[in-house]
Structure formats: structure tokens, C-alpha cells
N, C-alpha and C. Protein backbone atom coordinates (compact mmCIF):
# COMPACT_ATOMS: atom_id res chain seq x y z
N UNK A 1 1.02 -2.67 14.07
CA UNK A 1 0.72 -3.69 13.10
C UNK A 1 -0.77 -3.99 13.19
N UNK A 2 -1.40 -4.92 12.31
CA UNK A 2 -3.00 -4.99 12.07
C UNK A 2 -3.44 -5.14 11.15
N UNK A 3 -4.68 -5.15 10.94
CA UNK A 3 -4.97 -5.87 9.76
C UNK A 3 -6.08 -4.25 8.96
N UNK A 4 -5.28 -4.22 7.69
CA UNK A 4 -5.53 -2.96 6.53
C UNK A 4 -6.47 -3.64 5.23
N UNK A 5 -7.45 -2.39 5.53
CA UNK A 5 -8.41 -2.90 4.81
C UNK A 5 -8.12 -2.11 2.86
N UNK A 6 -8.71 -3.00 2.31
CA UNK A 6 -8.59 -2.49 0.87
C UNK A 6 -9.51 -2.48 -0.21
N UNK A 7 -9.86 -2.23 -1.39
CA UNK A 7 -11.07 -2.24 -2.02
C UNK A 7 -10.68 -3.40 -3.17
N UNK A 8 -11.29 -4.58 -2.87
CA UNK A 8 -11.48 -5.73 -3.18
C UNK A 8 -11.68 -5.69 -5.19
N UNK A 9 -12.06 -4.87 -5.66
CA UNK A 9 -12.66 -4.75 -6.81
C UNK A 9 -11.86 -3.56 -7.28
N UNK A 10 -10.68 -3.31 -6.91
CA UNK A 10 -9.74 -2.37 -8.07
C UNK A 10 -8.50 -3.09 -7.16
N UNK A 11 -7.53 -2.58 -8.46
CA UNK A 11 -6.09 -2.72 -7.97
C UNK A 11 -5.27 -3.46 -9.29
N UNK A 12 -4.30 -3.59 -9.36
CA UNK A 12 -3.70 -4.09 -10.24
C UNK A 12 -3.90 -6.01 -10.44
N UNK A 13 -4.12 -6.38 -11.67
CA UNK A 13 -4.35 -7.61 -11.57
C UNK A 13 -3.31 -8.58 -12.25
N UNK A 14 -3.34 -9.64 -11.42
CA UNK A 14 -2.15 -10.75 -10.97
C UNK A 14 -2.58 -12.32 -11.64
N UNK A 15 -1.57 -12.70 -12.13
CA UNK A 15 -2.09 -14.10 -12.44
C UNK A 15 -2.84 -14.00 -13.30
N UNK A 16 -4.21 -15.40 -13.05
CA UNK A 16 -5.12 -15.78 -13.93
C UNK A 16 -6.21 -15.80 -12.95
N UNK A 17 -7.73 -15.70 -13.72
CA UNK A 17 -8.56 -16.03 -12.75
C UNK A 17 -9.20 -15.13 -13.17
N UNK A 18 -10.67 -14.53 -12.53
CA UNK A 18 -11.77 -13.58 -12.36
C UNK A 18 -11.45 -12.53 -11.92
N UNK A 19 -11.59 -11.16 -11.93
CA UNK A 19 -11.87 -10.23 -10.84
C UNK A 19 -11.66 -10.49 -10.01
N UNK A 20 -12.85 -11.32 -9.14
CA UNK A 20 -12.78 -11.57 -7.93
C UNK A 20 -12.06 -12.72 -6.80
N UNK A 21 -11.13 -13.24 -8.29
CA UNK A 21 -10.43 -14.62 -7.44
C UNK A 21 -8.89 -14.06 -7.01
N UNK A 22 -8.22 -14.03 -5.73
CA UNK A 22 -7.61 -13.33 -5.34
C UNK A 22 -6.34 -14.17 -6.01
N UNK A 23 -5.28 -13.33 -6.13
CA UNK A 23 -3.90 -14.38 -6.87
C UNK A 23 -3.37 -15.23 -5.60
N UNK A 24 -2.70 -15.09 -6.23
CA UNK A 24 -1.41 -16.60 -5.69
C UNK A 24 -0.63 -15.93 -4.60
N UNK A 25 -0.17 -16.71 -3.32
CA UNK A 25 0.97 -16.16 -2.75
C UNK A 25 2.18 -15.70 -3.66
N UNK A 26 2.50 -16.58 -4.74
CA UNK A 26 3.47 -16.66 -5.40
C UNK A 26 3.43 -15.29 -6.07
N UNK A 27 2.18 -14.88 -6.73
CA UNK A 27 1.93 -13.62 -7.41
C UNK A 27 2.38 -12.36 -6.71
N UNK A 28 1.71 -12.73 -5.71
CA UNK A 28 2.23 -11.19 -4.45
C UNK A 28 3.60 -11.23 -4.51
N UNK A 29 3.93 -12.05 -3.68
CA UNK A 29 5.49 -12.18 -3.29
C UNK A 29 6.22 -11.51 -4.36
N UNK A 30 6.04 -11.94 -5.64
CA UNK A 30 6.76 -11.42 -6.88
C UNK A 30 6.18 -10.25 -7.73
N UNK A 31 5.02 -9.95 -7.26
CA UNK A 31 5.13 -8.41 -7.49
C UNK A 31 5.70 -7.45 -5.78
N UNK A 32 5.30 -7.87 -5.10
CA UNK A 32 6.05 -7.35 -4.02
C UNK A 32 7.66 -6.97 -4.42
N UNK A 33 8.27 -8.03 -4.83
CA UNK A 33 9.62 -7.95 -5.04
C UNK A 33 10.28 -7.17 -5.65
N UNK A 34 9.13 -6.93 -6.62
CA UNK A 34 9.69 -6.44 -8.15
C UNK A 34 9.74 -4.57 -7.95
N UNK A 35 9.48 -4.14 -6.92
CA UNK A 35 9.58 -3.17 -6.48
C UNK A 35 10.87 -2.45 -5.56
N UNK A 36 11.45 -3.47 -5.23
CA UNK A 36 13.01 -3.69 -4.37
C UNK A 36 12.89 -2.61 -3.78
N UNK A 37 11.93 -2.80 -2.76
CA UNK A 37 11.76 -2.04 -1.62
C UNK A 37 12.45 -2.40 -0.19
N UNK A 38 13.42 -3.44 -0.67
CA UNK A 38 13.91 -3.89 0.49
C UNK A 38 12.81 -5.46 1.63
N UNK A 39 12.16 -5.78 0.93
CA UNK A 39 10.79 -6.46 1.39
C UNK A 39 11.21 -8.11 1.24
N UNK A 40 12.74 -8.56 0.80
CA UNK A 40 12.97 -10.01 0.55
C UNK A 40 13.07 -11.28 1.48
N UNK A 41 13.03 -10.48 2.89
CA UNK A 41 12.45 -11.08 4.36
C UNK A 41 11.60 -11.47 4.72
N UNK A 42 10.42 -10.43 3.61
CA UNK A 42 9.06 -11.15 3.55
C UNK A 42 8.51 -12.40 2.99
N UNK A 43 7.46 -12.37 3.74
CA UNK A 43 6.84 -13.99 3.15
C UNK A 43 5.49 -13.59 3.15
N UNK A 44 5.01 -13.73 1.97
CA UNK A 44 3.18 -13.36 1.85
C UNK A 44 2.55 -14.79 1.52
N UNK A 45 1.38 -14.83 2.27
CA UNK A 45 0.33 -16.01 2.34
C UNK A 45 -1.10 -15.16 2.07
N UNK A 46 -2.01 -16.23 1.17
CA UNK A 46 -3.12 -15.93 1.12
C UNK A 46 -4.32 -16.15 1.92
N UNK A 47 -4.73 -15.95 2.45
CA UNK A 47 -6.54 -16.88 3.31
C UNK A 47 -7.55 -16.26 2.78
N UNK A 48 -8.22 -16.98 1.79
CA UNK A 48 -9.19 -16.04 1.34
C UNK A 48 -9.18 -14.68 0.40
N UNK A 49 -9.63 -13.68 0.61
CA UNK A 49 -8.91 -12.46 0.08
C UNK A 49 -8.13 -11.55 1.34
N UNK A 50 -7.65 -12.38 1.70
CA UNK A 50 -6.57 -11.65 2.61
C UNK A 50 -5.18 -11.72 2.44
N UNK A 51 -4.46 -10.84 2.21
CA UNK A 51 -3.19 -11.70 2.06
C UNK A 51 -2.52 -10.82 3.83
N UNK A 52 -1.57 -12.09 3.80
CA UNK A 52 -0.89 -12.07 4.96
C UNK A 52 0.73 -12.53 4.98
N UNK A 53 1.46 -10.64 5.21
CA UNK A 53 2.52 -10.62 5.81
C UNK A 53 3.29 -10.97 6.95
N UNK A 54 4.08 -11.33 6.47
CA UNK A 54 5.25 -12.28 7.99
C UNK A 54 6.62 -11.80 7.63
N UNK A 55 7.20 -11.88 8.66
CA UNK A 55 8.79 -11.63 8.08
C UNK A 55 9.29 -10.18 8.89
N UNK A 56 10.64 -9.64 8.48
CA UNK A 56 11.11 -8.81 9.05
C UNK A 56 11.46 -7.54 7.73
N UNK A 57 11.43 -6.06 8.18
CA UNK A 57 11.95 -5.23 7.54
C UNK A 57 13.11 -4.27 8.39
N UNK A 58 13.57 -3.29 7.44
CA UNK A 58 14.57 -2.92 7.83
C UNK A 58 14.09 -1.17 8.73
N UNK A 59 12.77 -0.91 7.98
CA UNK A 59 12.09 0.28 8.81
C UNK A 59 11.22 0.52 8.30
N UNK A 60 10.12 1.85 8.76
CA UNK A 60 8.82 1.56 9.06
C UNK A 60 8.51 1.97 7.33
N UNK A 61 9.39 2.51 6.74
CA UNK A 61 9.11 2.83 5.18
C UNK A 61 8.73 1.66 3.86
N UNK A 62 9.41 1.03 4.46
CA UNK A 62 9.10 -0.46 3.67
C UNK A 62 7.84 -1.04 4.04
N UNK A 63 7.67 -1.15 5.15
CA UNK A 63 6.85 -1.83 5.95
C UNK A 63 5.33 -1.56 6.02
N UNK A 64 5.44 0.14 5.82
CA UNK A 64 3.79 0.53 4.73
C UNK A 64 4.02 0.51 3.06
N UNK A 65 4.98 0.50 2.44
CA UNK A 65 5.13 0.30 1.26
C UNK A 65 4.69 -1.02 0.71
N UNK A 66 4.65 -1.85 1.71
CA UNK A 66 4.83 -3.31 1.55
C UNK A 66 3.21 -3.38 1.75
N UNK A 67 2.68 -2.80 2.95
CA UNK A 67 0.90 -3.21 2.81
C UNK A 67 -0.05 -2.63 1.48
N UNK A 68 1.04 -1.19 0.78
CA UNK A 68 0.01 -0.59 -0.02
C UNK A 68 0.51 -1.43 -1.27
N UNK A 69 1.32 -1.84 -1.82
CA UNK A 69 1.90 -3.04 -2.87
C UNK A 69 1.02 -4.03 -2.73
N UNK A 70 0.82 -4.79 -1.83
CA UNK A 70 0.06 -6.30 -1.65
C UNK A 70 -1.32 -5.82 -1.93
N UNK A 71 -1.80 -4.60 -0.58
CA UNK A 71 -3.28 -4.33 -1.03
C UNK A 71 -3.83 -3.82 -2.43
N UNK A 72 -2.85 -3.66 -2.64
CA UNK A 72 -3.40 -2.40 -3.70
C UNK A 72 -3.62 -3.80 -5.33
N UNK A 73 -4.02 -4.70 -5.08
CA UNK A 73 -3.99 -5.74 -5.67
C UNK A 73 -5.66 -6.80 -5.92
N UNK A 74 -5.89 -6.36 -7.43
CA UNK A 74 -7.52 -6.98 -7.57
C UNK A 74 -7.83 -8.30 -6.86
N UNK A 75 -8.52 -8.24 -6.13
CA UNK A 75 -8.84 -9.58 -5.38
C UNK A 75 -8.56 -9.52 -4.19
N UNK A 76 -7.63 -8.47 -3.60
CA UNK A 76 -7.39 -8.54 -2.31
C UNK A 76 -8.57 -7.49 -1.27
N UNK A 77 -8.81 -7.94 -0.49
CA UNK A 77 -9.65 -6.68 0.10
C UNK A 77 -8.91 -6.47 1.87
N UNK A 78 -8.15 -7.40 2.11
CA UNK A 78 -7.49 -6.83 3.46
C UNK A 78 -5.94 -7.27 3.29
N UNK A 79 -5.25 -6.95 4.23
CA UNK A 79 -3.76 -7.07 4.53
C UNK A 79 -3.55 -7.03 6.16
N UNK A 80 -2.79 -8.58 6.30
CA UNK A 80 -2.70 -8.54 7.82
C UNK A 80 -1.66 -8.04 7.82
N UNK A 81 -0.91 -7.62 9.31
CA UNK A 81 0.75 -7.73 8.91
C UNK A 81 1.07 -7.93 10.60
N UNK A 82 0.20 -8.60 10.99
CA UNK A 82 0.55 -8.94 12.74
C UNK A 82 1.61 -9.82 13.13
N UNK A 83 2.28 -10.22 11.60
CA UNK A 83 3.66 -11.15 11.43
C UNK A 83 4.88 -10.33 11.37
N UNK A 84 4.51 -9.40 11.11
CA UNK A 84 6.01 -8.27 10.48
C UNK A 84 6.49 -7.68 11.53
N UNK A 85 8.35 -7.72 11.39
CA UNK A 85 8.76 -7.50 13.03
C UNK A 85 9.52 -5.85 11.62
N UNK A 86 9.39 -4.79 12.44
CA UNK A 86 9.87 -3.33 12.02
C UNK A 86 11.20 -3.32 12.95
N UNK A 87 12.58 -3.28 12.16
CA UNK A 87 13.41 -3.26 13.03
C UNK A 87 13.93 -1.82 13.57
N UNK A 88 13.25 -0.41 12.76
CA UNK A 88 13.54 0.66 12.97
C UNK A 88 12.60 1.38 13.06
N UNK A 89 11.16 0.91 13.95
CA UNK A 89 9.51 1.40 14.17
C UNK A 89 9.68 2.79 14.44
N UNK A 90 9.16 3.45 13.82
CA UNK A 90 8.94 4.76 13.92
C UNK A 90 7.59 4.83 15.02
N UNK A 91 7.50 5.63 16.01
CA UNK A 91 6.43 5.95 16.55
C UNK A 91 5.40 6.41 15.55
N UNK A 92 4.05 6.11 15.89
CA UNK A 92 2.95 6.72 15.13
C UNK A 92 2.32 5.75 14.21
N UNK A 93 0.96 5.86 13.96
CA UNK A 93 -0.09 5.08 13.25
C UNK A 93 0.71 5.06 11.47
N UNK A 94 0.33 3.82 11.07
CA UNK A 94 0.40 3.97 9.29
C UNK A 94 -1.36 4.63 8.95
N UNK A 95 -0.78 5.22 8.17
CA UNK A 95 -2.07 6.14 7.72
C UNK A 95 -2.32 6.17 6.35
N UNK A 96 -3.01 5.52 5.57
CA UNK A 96 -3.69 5.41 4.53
C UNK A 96 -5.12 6.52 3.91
N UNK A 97 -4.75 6.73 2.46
CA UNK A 97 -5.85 7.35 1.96
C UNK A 97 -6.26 6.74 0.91
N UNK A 98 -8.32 6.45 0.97
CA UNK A 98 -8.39 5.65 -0.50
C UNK A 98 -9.04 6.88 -1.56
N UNK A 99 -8.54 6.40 -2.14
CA UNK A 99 -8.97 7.92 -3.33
C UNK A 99 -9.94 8.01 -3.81
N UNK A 100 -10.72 8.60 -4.01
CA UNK A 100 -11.96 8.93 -4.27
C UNK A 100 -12.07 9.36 -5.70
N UNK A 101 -13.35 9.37 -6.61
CA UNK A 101 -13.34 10.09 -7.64
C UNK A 101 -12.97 11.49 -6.97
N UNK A 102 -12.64 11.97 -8.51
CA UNK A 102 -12.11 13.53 -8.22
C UNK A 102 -11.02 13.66 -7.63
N UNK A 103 -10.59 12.73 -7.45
CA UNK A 103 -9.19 13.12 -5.64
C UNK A 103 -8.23 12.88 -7.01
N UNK A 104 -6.76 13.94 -6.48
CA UNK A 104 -5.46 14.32 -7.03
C UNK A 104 -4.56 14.42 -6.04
N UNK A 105 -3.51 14.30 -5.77
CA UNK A 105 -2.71 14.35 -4.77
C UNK A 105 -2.46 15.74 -4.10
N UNK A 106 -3.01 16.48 -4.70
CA UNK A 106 -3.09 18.15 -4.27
C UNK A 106 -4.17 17.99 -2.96
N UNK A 107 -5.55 17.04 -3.62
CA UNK A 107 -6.54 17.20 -2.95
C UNK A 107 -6.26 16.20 -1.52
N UNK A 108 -5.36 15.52 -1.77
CA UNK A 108 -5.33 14.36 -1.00
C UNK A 108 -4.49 15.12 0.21
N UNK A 109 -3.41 15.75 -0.01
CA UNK A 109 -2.47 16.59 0.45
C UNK A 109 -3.10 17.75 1.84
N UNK A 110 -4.37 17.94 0.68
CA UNK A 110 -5.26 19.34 1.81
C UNK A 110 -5.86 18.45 2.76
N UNK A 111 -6.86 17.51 2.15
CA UNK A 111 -7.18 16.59 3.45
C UNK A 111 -6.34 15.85 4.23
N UNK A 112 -5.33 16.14 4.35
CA UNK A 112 -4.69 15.16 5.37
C UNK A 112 -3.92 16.07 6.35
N UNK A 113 -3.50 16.94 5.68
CA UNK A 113 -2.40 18.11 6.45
C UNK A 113 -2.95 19.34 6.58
N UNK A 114 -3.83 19.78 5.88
CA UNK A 114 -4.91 20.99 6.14
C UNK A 114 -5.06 21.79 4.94
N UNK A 115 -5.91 22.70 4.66
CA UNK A 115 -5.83 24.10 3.41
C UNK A 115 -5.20 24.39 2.79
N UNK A 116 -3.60 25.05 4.46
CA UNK A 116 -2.85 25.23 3.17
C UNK A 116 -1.52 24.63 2.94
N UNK A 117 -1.73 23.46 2.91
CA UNK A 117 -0.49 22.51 2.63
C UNK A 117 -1.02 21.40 1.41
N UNK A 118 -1.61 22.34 0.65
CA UNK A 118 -1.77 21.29 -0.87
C UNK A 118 -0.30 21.00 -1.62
N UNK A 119 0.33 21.70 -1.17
CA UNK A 119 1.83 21.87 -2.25
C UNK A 119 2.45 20.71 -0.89
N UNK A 120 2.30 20.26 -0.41
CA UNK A 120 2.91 19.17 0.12
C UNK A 120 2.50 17.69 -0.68
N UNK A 121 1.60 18.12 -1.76
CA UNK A 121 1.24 16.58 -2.39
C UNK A 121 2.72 16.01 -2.69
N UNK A 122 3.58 16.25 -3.52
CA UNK A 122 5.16 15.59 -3.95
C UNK A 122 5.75 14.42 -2.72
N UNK A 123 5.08 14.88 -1.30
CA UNK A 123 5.90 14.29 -0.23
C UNK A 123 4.73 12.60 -0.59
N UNK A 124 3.21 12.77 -0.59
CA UNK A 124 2.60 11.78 -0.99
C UNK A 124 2.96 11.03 -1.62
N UNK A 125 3.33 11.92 -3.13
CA UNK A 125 4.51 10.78 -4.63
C UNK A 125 4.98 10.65 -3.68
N UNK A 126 6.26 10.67 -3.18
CA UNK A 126 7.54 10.29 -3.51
C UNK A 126 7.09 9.38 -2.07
N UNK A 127 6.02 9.01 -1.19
CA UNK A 127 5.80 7.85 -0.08
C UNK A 127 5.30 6.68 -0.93
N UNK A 128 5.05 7.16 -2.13
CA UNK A 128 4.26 5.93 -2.75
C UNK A 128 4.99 5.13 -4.04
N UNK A 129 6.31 5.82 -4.49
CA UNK A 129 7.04 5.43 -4.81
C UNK A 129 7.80 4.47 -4.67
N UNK A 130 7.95 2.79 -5.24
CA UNK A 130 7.94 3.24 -7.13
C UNK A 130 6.49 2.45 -7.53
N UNK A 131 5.53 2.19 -6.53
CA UNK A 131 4.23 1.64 -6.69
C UNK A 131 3.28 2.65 -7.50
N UNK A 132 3.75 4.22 -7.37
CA UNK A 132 3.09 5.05 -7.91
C UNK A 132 4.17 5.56 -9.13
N UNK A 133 4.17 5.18 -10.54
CA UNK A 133 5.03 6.00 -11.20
C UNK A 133 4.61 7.36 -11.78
N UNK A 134 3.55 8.19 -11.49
CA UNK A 134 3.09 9.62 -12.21
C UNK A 134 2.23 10.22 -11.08
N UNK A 135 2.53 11.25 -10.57
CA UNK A 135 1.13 11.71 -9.53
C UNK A 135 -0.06 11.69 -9.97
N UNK A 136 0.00 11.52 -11.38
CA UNK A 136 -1.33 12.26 -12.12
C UNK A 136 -2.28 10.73 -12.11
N UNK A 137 -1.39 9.65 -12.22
CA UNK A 137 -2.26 8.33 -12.43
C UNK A 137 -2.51 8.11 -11.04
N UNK A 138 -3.36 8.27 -10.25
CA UNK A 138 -4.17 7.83 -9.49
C UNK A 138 -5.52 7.18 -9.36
N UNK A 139 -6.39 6.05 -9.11
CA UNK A 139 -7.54 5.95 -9.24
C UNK A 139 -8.40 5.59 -7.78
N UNK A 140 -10.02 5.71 -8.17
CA UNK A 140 -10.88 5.57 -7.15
C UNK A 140 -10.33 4.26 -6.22
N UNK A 141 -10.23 3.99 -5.21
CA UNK A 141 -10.35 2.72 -4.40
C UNK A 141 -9.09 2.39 -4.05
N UNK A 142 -8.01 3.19 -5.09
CA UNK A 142 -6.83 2.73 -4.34
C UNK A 142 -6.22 3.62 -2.91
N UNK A 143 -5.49 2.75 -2.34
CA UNK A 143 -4.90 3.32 -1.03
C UNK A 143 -3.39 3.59 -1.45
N UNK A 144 -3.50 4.72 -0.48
CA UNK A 144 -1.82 5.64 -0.83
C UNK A 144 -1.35 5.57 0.72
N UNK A 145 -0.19 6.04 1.08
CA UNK A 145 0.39 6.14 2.29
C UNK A 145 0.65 7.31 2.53
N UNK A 146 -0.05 7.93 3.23
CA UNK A 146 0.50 9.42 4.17
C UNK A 146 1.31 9.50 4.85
N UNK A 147 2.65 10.19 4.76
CA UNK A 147 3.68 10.17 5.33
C UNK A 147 3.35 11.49 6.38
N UNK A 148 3.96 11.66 7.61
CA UNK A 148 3.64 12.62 8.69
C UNK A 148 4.24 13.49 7.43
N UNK A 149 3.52 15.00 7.84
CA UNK A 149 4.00 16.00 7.55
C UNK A 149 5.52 16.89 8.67
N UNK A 150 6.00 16.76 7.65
CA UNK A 150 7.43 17.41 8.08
C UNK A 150 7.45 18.87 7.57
């Protein structure tokens, strides 16, 4: 658990307000939800542009699903989650990629797993799912979740 950093100036936008005014607990929570990732244990709080997870999940799949949902949100630029108890922790780091111009999930795929495992991008979709609905819509600044290669 720890605190995940995010790009403050993209992401999907919530509520009312500026660019730069981060939403509502209320906003998160209910786009969090609206994803029924299993995440209704959670409780999201704001400080600043931070939002901050508490609560319990059911395993470690939700539980990065749940930081790239909140972060991935205009106004937010970090995500704590030193509150969140994982009741089925998988050994191993959560591992995030922020996308770069040019980056496709092919490309994202080679940098993470090597050369020649671009055809492993699908395992990327389907970790980022249903936050990601098209491989093809990806943009600069957002963060995806790298699932270990199997």
C-alpha cells in the first residue's frame, strides 16, 4: 500500500469547478462505484488533490483498479491507499504505466514485459477494464495497471 502518484491536469472530469479544483469525495466515491468493481467497502476522502482510500477489498484486482479509477481523475494528482486492508494480497508491487504520446498498448506491452511480448497488450485491456472501454482510446498522462505477465 502507499501513496500513487498521478497527472494532476488530465483524467476524466467530475463535478463542477476548474481544471484544477479537485472534485468531491462524493464525486469519486460515485464514479468509483459506477464501475462495480466490487469497491462498496470503500470510503474515499479528499485532502487537497489527494484523494484517500480506506476500507476493505476482496483482492488485490480491485484494489489497483480502485487507485487507477480515483487517480485517473482531473484534479487529482496522488492516491493514498495506506487505509485499504487486501483480503486476498497477492505478493508483488502494483505497477503502473503513464502513457506517453505515441504509446498504444502494444507499445506499453513491449516496455513492460520485453520485445517480444507486444501481443500480450489484451492482458493490459482486459487489467484496465471497465475503466478502459477500447484499447485504442488511450491518452498522454493517464495511468494503466500492469498486470504480472503470465
Amino acid at each position: 500500500m502507499g501513496l500513487f502518484s498521478f497527472v494532476k491536469s488530465v483524467g476524466k472530469k467530475l463535478g463542477i469547478g476548474s481544471d484544477e479544483t479537485p472534485p468531491s469525495a462524493d464525486d469519486l466515491k460515485k464514479e468509483l462505484d459506477s464501475f462495480d468493481l466490487g469497491s462498496e467497502n470503500l470510503v474515499v476522502e479528499v485532502d487537497g488533490d489527494t484523494a484517500v482510500i480506506k476500507g476493505d477489498v476482496a483482492d488485490q484486482s480491485i484494489f489497483e483498479k480502485a487507485i487507477v479509477a480515483v487517480g485517473n481523475t482531473l484534479g487529482i494528482s496522488n492516491v493514498e491507499t495506506g487505509g485499504v486492508k487486501v483480503a486476498n494480497a497477492e505478493a508483488g508491487d502494483v505497477v503502473l504505466h503513464e502513457v506517453k504520446e505515441g504509446d498504444n498498448l502494444w507499445k506499453i506491452a513491449v516496455a513492460n514485459y520485453g520485445k517480444d511480448n507486444g501481443g500480450k497488450y489484451p492482458m493490459i485491456f482486459e487489467a484496465n477494464k471497465p475503466m478502459l472501454e477500447d484499447p485504442d482510446l488511450i491518452y498522454p498522462g493517464q495511468m494503466l495497471r500492469i498486470p504480472p505477465l503470465v
